[in-house]
Protein backbone atom coordinates (compact mmCIF):
# COMPACT_ATOMS: atom_id res chain seq x y z
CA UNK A 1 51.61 -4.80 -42.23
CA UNK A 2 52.11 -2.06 -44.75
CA UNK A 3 54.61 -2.10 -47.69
CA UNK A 4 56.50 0.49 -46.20
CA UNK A 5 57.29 -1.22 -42.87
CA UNK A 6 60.64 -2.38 -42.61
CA UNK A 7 60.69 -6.30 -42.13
CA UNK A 8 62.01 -7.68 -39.32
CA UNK A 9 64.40 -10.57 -40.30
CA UNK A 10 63.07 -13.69 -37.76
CA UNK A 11 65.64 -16.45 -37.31
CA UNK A 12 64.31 -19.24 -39.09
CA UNK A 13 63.60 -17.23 -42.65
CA UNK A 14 59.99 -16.32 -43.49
CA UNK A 15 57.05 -18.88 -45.25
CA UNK A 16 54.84 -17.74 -47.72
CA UNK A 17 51.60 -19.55 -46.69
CA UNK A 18 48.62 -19.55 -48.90
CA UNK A 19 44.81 -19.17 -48.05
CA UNK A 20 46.54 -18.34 -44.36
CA UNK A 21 43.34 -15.94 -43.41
CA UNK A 22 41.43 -18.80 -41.96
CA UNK A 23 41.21 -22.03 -41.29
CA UNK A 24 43.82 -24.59 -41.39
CA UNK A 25 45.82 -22.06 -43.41
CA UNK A 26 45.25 -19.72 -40.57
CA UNK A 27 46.19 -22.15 -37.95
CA UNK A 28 49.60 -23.48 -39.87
CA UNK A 29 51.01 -19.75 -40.14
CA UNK A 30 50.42 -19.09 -36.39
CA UNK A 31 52.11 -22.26 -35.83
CA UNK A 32 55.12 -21.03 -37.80
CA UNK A 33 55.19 -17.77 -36.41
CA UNK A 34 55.93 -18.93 -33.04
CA UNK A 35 58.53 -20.67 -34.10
CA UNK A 36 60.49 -18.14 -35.60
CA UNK A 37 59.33 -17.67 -39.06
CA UNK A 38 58.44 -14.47 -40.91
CA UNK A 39 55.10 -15.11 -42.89
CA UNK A 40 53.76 -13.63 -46.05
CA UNK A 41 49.88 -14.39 -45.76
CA UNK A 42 48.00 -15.27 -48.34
CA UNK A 43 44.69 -14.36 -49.26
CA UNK A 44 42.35 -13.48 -51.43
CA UNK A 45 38.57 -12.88 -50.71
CA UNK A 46 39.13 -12.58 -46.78
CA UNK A 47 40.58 -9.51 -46.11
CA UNK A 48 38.93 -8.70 -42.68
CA UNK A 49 40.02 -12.35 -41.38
CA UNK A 50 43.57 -12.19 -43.07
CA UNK A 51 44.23 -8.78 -41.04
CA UNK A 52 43.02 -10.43 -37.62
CA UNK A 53 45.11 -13.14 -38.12
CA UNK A 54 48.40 -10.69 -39.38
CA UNK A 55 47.43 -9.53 -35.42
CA UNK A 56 47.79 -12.97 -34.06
CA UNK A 57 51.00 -13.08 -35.95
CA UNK A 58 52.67 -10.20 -34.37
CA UNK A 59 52.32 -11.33 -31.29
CA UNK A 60 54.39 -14.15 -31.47
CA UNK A 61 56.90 -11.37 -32.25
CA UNK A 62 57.79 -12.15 -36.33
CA UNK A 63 56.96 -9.49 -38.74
CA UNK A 64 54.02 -10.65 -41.10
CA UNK A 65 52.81 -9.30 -44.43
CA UNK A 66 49.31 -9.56 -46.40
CA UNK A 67 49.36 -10.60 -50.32
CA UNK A 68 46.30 -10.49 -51.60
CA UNK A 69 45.86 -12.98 -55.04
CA UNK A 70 43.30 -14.89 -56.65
CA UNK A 71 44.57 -17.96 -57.45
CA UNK A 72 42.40 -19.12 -60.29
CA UNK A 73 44.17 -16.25 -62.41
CA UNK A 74 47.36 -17.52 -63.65
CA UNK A 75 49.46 -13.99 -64.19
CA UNK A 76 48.31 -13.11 -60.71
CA UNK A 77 49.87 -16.46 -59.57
CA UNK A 78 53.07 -15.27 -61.53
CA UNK A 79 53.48 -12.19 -59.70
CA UNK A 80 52.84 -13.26 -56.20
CA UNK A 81 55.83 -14.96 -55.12
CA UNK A 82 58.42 -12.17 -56.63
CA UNK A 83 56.27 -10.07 -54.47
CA UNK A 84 56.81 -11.99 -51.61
CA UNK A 85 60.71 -12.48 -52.20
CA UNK A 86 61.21 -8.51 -52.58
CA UNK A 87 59.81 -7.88 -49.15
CA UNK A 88 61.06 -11.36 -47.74
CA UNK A 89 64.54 -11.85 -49.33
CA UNK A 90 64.76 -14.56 -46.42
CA UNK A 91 61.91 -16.95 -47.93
CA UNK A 92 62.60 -20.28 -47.82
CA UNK A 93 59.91 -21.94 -47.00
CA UNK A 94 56.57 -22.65 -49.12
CA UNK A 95 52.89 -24.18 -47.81
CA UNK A 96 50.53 -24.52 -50.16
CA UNK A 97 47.76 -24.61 -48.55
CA UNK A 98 44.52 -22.86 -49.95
CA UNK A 99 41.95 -24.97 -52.01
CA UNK A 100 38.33 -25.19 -53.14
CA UNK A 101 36.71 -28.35 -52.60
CA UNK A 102 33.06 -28.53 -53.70
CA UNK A 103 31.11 -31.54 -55.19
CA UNK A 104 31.72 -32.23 -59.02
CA UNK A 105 31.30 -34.97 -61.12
CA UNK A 106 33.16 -36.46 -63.86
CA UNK A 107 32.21 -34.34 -67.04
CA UNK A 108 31.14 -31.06 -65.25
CA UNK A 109 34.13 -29.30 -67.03
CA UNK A 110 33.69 -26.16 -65.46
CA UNK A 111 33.81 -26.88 -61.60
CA UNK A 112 36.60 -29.28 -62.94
CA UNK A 113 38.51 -25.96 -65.07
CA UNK A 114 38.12 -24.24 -61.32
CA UNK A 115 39.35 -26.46 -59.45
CA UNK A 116 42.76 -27.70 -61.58
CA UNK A 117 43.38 -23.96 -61.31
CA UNK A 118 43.14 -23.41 -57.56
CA UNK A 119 44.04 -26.90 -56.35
CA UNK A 120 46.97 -27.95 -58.58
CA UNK A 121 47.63 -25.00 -61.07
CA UNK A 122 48.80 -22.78 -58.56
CA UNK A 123 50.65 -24.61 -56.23
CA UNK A 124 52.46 -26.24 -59.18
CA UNK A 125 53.30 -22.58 -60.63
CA UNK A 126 54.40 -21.48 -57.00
CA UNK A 127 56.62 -23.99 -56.10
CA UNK A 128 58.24 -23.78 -59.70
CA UNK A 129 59.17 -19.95 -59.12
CA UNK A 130 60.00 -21.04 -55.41
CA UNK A 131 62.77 -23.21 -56.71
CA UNK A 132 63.75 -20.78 -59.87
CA UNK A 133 63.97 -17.52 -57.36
CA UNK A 134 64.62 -18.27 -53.78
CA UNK A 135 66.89 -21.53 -55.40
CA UNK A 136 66.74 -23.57 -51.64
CA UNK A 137 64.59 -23.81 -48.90
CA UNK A 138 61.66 -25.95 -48.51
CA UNK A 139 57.69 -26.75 -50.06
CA UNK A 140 55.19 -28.66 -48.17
CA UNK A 141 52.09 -29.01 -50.20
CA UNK A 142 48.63 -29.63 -48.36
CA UNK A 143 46.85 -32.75 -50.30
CA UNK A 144 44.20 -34.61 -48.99
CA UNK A 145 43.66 -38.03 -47.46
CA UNK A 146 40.85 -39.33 -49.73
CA UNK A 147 43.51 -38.51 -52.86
CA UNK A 148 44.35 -42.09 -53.09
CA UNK A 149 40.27 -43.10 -53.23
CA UNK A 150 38.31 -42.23 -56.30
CA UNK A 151 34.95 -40.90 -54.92
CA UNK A 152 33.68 -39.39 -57.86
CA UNK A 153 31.22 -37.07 -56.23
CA UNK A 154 34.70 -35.06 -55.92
CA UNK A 155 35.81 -35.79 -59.16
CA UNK A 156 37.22 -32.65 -59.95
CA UNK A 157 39.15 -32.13 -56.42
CA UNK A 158 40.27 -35.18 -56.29
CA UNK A 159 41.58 -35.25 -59.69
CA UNK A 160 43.81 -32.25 -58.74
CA UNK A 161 45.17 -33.43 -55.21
CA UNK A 162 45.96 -36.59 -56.94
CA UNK A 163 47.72 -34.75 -59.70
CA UNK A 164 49.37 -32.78 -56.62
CA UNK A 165 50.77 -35.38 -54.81
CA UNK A 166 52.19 -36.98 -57.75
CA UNK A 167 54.38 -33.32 -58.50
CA UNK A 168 55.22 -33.70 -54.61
CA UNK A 169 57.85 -36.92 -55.62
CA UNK A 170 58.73 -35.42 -58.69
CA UNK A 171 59.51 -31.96 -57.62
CA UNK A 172 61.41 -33.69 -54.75
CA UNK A 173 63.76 -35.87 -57.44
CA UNK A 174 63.82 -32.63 -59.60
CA UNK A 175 64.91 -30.28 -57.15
CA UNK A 176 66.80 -32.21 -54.46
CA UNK A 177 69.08 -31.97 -52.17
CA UNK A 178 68.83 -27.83 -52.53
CA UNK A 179 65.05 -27.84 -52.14
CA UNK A 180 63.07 -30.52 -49.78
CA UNK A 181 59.64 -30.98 -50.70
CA UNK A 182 56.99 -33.02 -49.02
CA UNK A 183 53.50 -33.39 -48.62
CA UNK A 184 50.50 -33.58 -45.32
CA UNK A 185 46.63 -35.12 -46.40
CA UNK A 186 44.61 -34.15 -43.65
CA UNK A 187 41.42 -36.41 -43.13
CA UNK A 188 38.57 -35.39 -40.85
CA UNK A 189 40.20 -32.25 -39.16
CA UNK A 190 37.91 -29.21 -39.82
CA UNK A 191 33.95 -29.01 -40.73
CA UNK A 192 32.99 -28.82 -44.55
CA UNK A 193 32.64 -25.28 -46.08
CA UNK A 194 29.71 -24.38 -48.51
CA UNK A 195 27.05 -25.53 -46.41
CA UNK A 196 27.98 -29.42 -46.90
CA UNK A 197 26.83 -31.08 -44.47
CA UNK A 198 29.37 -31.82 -41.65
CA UNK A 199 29.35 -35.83 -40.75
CA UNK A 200 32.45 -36.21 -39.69
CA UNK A 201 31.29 -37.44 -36.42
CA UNK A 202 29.16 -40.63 -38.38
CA UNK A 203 32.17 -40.99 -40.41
CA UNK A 204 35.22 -41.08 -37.29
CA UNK A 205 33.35 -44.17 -36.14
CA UNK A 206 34.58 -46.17 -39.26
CA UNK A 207 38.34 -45.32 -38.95
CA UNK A 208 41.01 -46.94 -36.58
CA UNK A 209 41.43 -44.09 -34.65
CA UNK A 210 37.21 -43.27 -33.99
CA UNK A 211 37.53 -39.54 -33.24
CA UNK A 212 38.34 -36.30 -35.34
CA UNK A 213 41.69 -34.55 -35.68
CA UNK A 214 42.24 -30.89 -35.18
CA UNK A 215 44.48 -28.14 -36.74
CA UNK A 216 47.27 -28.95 -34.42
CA UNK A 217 47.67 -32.24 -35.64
CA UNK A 218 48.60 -30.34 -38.95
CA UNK A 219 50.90 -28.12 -37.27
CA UNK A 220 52.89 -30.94 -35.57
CA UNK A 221 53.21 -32.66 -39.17
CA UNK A 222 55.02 -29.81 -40.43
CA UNK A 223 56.70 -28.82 -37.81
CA UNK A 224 58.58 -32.63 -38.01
CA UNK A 225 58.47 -32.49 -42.07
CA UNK A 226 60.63 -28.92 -41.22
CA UNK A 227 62.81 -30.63 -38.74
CA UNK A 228 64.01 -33.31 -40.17
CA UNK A 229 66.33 -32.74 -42.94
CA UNK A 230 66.44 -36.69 -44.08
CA UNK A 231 63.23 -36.77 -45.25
CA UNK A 232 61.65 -35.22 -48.72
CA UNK A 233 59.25 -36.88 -51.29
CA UNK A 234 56.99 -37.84 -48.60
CA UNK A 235 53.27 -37.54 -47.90
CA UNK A 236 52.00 -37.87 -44.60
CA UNK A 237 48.45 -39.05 -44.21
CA UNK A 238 47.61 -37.34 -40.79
CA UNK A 239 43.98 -38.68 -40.52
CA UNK A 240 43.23 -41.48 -37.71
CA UNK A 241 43.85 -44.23 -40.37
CA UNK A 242 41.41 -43.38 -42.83
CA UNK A 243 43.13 -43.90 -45.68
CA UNK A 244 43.72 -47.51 -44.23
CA UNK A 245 39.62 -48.09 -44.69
């Protein structure tokens, strides 16, 4: 894990995965470790939990790096991916995957400011240095599957994943065939942070499918979205046909 460890080169390149300490981050870079990729994780107040999971990594025999960046600062944002390139020369492959999501209404500017910068902002500025530096490879952006609602007790999160989703298809015209980009919006799959109150149980009854998802129905999402090289400009809602209700 240190800067002076030699990388090991695995065989299918490395993945710079963001907010990969935890969570569904956490569980998508374990996913990609075991199938061969290198990953540069991503963190930026969980240190502790991003070095436990760097442990997990190794195991699955890839070499795995910690970048530490708050991504509400934009010339941290800058930096991290040249970062990530000088010790991965392999990368070619981007998840953006950290976010904030905490209730905001329409006209609370500030919670709105916070979370354009974490939830679109830097994603947007990643991928564009992706495609300017590594020049091919692949982006799969994590959205969400109430972006195509407008519940506007989440006005300023939803605002952003919309505005994400939409730079999914163009970044895919933009930067096509050389760069395949694509996009998963998980529904109910992990509890609510911040001490929301977690209903997703109340909730599963009204969709199609009636039950919760987990992090591995994430994982299998990209793993397809990686596999399949005739597919880019997409957004997969993986979420028990919620977004059909």
């Amino acid at each position: 894990m240190g800067a002076n460890r030699k990388p090991l080169i695995a065989k299918k390149g490395t993945a710079l995965v963001t907010g990969a300490a935890k969570r569904l981050g956490k569980a998508i870079a374990l996913n990609l470790a075991f199938k061969g990729y290198n990953i540069a994780l991503h963190y930026h107040q969980s240190k502790a939990e991003a070095i436990k999971t760097a442990h997990e990594i190794h195991k699955a025999g890839v070499h795995c790096e910690l970048f530490p960046c708050d991504l509400s600062d934009e010339n941290s944002i800058k930096q991290l991916l040249p970062k990530v390139f000088k010790a991965f020369p392999d990368l070619n492959l981007l998840v953006n995957s950290a976010s904030i999501f905490t209730p905001s209404a329409l006209g609370d500017l500030g919670s709105f400011s916070r979370h354009w910068a974490v939830n679109f902002n830097a994603p947007y500025i990643l991928s564009c240095l992706f495609a300017e530096v590594c020049k091919k490879g692949q982006i799969i952006n994590l959205i969400d599957t109430n972006a195509v609602k407008y519940k506007t007790k989440y006005a300023g999160y939803l605002l952003a994943k919309k505005s994400l989703e939409e730079f999914t298809k163009m970044a895919a015209v933009a930067w096509g065939p050389r760069i395949r980009v694509n996009g998963v919006s998980p529904g109910m799959i992990l509890p609510p942070v911040n001490n929301q109150p977690d209903d997703r149980s109340q909730r599963a009854h009204k969709i199609p499918l009636q039950r919760v998802g987990a992090p591995k129905h994430i994982a299998q999402t990209i793993g397809f979205l990686l596999e399949n090289d005739y597919v880019t400009g997409q957004v997969i809602a993986v979420d028990g046909g919620e977004q059909l209700v």
